[in-house]
PDB file of N, CA and C in Angstrom:
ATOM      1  N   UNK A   1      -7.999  37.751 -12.350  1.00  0.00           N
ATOM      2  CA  UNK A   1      -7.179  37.259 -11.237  1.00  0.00           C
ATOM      3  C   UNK A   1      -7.388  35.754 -11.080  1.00  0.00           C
ATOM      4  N   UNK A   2      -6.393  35.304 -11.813  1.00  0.00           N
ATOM      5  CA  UNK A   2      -6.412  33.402 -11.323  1.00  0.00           C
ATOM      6  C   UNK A   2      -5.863  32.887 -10.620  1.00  0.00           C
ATOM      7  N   UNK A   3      -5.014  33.863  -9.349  1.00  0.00           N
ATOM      8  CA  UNK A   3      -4.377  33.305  -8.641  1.00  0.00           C
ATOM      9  C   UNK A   3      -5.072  33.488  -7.133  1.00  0.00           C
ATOM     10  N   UNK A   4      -6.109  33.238  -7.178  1.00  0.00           N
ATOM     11  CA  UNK A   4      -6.838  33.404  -6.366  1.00  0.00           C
ATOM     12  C   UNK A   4      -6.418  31.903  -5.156  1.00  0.00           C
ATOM     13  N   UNK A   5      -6.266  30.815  -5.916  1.00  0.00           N
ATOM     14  CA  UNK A   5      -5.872  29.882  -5.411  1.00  0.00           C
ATOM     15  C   UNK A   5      -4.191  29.928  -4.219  1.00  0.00           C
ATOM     16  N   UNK A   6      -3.201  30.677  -4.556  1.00  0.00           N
ATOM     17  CA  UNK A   6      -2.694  31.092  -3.392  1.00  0.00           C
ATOM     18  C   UNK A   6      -3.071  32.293  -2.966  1.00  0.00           C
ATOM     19  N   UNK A   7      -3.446  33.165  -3.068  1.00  0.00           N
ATOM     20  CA  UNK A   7      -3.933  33.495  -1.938  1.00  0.00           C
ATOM     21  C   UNK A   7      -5.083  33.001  -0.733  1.00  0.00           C
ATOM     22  N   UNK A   8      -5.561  32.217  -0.673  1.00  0.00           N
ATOM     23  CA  UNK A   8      -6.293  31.458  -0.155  1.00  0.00           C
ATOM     24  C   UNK A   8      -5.782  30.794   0.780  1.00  0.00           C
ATOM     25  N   UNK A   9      -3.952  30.445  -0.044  1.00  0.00           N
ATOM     26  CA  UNK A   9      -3.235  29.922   1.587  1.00  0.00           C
ATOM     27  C   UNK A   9      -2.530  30.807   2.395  1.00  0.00           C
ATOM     28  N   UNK A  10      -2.615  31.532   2.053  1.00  0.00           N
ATOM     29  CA  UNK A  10      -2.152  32.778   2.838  1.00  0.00           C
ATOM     30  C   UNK A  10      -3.078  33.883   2.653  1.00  0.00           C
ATOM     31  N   UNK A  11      -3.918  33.641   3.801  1.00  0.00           N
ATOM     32  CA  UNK A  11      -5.035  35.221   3.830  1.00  0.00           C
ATOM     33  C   UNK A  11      -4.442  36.069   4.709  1.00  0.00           C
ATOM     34  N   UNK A  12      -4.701  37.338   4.232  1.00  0.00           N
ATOM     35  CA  UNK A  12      -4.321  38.579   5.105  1.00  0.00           C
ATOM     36  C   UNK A  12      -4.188  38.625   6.622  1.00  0.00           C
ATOM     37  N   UNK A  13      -5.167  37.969   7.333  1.00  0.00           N
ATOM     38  CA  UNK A  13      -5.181  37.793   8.652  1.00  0.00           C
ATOM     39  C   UNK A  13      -4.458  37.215   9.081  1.00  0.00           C
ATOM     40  N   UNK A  14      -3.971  35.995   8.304  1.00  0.00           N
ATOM     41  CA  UNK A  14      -2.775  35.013   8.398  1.00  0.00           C
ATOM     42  C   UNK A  14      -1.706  35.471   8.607  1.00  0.00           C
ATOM     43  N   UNK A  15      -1.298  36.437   7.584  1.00  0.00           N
ATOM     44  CA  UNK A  15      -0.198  37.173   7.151  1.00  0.00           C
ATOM     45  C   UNK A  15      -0.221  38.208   8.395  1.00  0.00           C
ATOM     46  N   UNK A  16      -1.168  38.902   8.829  1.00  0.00           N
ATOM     47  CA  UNK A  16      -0.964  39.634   9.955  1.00  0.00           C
ATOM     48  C   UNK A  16      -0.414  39.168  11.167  1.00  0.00           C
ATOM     49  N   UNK A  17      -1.383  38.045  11.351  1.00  0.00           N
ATOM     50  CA  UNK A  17      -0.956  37.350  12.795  1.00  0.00           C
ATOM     51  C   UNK A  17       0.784  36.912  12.611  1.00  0.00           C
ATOM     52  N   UNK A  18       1.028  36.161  11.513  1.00  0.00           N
ATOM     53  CA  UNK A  18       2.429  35.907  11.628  1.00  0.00           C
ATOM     54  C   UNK A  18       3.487  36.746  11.579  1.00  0.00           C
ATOM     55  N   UNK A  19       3.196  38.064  10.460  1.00  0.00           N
ATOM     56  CA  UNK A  19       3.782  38.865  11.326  1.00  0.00           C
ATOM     57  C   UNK A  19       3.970  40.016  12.566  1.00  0.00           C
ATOM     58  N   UNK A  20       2.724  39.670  13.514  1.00  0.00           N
ATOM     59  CA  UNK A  20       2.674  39.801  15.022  1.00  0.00           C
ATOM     60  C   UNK A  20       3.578  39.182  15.504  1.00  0.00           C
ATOM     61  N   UNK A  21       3.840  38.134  15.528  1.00  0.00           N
ATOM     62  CA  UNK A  21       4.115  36.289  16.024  1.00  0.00           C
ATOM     63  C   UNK A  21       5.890  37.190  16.064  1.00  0.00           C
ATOM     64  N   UNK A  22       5.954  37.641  14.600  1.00  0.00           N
ATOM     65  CA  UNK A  22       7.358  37.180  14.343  1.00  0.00           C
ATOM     66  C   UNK A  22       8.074  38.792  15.049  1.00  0.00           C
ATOM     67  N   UNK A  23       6.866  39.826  15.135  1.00  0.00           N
ATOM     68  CA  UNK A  23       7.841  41.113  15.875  1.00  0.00           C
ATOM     69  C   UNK A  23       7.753  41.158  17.292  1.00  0.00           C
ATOM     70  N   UNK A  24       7.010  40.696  17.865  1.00  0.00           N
ATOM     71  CA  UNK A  24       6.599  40.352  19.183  1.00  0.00           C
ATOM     72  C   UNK A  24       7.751  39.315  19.543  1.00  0.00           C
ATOM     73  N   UNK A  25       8.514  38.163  18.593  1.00  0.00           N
ATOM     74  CA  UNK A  25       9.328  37.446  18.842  1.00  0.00           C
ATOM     75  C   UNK A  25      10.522  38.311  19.098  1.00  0.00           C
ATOM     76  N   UNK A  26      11.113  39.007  18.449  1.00  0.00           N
ATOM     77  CA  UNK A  26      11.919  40.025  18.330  1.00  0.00           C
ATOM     78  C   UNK A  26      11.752  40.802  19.610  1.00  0.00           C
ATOM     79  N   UNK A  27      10.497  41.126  20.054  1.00  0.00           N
ATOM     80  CA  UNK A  27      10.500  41.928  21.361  1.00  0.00           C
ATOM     81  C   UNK A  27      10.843  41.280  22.615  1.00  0.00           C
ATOM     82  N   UNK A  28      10.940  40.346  22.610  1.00  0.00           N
ATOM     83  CA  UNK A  28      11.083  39.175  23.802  1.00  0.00           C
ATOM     84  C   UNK A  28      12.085  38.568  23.785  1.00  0.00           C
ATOM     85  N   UNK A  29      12.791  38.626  22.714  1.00  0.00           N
ATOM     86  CA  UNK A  29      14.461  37.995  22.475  1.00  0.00           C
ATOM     87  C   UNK A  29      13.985  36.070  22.440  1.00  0.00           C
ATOM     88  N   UNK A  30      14.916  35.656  22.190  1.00  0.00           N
ATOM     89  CA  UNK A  30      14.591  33.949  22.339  1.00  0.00           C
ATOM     90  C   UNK A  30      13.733  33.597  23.301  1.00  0.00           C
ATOM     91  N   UNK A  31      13.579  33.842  24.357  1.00  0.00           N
ATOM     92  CA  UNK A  31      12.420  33.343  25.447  1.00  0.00           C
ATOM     93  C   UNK A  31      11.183  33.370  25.031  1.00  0.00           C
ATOM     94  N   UNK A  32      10.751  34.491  24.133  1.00  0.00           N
ATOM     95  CA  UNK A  32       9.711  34.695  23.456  1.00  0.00           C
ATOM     96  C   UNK A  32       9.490  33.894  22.301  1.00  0.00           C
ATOM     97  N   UNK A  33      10.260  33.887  21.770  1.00  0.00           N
ATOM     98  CA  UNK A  33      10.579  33.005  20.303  1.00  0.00           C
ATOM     99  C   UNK A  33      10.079  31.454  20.695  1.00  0.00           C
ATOM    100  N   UNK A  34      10.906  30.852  22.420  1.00  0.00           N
ATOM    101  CA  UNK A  34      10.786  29.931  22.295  1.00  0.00           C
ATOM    102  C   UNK A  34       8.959  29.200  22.497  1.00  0.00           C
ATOM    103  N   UNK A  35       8.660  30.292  23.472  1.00  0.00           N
ATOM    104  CA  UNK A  35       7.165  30.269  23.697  1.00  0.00           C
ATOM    105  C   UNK A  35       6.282  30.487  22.890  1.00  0.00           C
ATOM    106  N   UNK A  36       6.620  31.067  21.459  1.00  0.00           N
ATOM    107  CA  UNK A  36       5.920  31.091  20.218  1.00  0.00           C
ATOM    108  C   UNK A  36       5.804  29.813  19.957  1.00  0.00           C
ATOM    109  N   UNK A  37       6.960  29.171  20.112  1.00  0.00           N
ATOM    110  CA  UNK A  37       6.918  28.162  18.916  1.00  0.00           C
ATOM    111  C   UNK A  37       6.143  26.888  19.620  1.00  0.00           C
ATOM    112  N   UNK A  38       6.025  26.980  20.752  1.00  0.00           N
ATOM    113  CA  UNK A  38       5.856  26.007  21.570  1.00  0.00           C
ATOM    114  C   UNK A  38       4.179  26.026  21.496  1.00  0.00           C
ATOM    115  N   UNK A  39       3.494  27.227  21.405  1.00  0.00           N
ATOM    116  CA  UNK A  39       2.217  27.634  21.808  1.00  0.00           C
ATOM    117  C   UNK A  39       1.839  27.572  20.131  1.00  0.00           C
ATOM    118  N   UNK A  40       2.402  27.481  18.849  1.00  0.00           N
ATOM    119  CA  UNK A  40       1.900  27.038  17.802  1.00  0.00           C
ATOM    120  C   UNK A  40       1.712  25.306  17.577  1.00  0.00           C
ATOM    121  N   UNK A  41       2.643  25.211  18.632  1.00  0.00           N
ATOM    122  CA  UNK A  41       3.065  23.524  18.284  1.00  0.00           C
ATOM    123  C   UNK A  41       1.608  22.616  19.318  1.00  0.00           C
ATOM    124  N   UNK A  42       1.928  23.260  20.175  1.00  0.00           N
ATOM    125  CA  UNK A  42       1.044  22.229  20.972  1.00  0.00           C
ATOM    126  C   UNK A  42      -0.362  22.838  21.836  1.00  0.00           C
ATOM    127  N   UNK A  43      -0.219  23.959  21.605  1.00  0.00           N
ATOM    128  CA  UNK A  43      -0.990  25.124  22.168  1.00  0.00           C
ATOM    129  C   UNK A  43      -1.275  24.807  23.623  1.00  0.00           C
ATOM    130  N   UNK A  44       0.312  24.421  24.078  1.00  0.00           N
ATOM    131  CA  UNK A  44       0.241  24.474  26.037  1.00  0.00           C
ATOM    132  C   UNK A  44       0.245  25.548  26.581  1.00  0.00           C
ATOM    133  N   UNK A  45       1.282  26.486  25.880  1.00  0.00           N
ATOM    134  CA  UNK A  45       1.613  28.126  26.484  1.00  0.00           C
ATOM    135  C   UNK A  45       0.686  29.076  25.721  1.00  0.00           C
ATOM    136  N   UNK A  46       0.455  29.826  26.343  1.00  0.00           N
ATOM    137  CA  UNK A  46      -0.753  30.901  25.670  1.00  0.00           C
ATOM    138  C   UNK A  46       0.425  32.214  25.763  1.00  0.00           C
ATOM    139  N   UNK A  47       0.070  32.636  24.827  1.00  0.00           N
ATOM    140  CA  UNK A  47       0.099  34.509  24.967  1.00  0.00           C
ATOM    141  C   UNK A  47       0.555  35.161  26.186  1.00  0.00           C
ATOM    142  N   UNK A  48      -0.759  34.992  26.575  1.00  0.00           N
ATOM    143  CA  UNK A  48      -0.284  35.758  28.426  1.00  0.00           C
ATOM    144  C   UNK A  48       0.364  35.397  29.181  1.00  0.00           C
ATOM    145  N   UNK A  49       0.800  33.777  29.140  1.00  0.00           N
ATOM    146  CA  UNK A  49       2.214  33.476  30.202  1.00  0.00           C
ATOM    147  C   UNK A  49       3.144  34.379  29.711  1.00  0.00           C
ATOM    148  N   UNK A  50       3.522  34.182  28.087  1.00  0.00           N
ATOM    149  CA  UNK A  50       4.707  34.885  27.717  1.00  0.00           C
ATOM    150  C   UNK A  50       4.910  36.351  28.593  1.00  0.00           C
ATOM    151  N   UNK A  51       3.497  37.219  28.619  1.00  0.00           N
ATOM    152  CA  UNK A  51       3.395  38.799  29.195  1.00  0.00           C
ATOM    153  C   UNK A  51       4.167  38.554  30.237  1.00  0.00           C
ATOM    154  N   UNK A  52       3.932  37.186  31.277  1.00  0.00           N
ATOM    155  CA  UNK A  52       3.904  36.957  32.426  1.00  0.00           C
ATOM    156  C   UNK A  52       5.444  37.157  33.065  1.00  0.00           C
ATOM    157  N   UNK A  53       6.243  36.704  32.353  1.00  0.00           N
ATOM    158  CA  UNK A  53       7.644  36.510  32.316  1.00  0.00           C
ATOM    159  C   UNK A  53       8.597  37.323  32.484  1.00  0.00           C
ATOM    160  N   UNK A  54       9.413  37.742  33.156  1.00  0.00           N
ATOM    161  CA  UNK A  54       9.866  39.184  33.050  1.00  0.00           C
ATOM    162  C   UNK A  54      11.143  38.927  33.467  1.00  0.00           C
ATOM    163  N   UNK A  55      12.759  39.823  32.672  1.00  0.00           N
ATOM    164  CA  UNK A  55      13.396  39.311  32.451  1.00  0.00           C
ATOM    165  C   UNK A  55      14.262  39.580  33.696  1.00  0.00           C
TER     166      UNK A  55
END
């Protein structure tokens, strides 16, 4: 196995969390989406505001 080198940029946990990120986005419709992206970008919004929100 010599491709050990990508996988390395993408580890499993990685790969999990993003796709959390990305069905959890889906569960929340754009509001969620937008608070993803916002809470990767600058890490102002956390997780639990998103819970917080209700439509």
């Amino acid at each position: 196995m010599t491709q050990s080198r990508g996988e390395a940029l993408l580890r499993p946990y990685e790969l999990a969390v993003v796709l959390m990120q990305l069905w959890y986005t889906r569960r929340r419709a754009t509001a969620g989406h937008c608070r993803l992206w916002l809470d990767s970008a600058g890490n102002q919004y956390r997780p639990t505001i998103q819970i917080q929100v209700k439509p």
